[in-house]
C-alpha atoms as a PDB file:
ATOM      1  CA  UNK A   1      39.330  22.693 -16.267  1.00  0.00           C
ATOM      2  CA  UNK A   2      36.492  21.901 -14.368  1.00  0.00           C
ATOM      3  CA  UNK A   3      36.142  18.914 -11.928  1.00  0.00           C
ATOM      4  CA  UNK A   4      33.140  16.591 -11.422  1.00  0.00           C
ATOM      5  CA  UNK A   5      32.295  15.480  -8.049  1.00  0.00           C
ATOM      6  CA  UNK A   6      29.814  12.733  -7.891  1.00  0.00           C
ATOM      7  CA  UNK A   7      28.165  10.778  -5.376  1.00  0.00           C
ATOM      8  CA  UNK A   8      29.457   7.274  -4.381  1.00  0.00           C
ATOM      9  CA  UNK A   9      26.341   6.184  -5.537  1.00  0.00           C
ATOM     10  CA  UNK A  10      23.686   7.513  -7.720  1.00  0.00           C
ATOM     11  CA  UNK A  11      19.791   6.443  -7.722  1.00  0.00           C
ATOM     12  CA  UNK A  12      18.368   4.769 -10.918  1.00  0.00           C
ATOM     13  CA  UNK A  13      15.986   7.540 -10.973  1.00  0.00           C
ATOM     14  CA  UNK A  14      18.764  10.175 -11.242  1.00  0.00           C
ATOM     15  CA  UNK A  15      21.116   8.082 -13.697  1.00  0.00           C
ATOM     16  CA  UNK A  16      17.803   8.260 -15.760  1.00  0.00           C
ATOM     17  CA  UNK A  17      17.066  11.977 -15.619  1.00  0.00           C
ATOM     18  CA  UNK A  18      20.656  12.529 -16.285  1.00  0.00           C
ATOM     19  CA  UNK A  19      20.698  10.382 -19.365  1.00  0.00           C
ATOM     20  CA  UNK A  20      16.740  12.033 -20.620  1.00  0.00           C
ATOM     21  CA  UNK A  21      18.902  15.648 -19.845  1.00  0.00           C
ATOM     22  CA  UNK A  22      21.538  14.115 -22.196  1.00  0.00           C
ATOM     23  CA  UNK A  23      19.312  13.552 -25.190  1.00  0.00           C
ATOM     24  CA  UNK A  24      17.973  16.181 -27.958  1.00  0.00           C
ATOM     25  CA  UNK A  25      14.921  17.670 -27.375  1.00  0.00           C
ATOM     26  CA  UNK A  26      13.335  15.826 -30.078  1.00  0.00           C
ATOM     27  CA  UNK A  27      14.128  12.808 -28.621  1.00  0.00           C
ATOM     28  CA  UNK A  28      12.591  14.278 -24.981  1.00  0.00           C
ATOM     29  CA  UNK A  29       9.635  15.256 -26.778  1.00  0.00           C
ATOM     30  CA  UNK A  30       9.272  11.837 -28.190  1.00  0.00           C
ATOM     31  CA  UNK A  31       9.669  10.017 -24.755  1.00  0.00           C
ATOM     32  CA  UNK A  32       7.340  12.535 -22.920  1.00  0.00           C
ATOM     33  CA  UNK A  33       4.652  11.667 -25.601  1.00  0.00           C
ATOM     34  CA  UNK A  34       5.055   7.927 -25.079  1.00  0.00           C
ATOM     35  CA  UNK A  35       4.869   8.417 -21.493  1.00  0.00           C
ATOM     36  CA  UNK A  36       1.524  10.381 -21.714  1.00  0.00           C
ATOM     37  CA  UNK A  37       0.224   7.698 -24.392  1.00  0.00           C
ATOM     38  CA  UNK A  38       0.793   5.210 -21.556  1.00  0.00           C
ATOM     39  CA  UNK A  39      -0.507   6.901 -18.598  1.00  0.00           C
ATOM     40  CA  UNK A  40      -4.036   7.503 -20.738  1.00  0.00           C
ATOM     41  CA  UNK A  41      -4.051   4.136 -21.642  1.00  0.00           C
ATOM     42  CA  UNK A  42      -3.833   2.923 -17.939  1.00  0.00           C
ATOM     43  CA  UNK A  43      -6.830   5.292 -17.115  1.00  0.00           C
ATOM     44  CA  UNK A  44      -8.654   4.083 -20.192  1.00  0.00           C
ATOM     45  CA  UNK A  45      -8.211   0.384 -19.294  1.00  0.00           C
ATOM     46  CA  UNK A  46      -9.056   1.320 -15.391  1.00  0.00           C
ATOM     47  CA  UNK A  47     -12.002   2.613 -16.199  1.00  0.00           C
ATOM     48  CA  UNK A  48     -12.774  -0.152 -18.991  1.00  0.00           C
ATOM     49  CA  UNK A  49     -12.610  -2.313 -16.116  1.00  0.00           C
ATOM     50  CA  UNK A  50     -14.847  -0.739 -13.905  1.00  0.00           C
ATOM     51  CA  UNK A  51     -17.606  -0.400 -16.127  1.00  0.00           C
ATOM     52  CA  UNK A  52     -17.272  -4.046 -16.874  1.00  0.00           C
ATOM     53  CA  UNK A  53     -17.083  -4.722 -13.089  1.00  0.00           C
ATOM     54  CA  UNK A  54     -20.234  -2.275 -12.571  1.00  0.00           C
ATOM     55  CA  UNK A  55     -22.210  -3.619 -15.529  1.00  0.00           C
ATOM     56  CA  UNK A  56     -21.695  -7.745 -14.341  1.00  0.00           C
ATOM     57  CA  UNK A  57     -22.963  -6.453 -11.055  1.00  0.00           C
ATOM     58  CA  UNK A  58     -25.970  -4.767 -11.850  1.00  0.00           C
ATOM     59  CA  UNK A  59     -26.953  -7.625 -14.802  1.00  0.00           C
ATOM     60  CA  UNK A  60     -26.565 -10.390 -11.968  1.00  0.00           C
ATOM     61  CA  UNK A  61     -28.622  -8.333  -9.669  1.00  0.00           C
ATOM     62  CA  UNK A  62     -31.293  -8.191 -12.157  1.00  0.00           C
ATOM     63  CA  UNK A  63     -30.986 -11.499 -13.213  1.00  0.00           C
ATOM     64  CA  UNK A  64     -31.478 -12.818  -9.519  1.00  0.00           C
ATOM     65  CA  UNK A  65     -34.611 -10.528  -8.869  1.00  0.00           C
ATOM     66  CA  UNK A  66     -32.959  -8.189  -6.387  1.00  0.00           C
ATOM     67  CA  UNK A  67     -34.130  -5.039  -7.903  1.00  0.00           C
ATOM     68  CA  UNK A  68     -36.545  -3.243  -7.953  1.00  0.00           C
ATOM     69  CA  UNK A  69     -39.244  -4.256 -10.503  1.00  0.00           C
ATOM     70  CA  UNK A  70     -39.099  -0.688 -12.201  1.00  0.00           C
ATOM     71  CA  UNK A  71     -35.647  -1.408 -13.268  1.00  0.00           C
ATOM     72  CA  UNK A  72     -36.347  -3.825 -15.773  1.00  0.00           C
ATOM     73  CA  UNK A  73     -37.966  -1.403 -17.920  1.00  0.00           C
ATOM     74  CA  UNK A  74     -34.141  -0.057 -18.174  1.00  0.00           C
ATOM     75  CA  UNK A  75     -33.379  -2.957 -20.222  1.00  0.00           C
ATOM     76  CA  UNK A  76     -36.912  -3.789 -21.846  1.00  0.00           C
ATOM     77  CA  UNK A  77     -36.173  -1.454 -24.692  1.00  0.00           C
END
């Protein structure tokens, strides 16, 4: 019979991986989808906010005349 030896303490991070180790794959596959759903939508909603940072900028900009004149024919059409 084999004996366990374990730390005196254990990191969350490895009492996690132990416990993802522990469940069937479909259940892995499951999580690892749900973790990549969630890192996308963190880039999506970076980048969501940066455009909305980018566009505020450049409409006050125009809006307080400190373009350049041919940029208002960006938004004439």
């Amino acid at each position: 019979m084999a004996t366990a030896i374990f730390p005196q303490t254990i990191s969350p991070v490895d009492a996690l991986w132990t416990l993802y180790l522990s469940q069937t794959k479909k259940v892995r596959e499951a999580f690892r989808l749900r973790l990549l759903s969630e890192e996308q939508e963190q880039i999506t909603k970076a980048q969501e906010a940066m455009m909305k940072e980018s566009l505020t900028r450049a409409f006050d900009e125009l809006h307080s005349g400190k373009v350049h004149p041919d940029a208002h024919k960006l938004f004439a059409e």
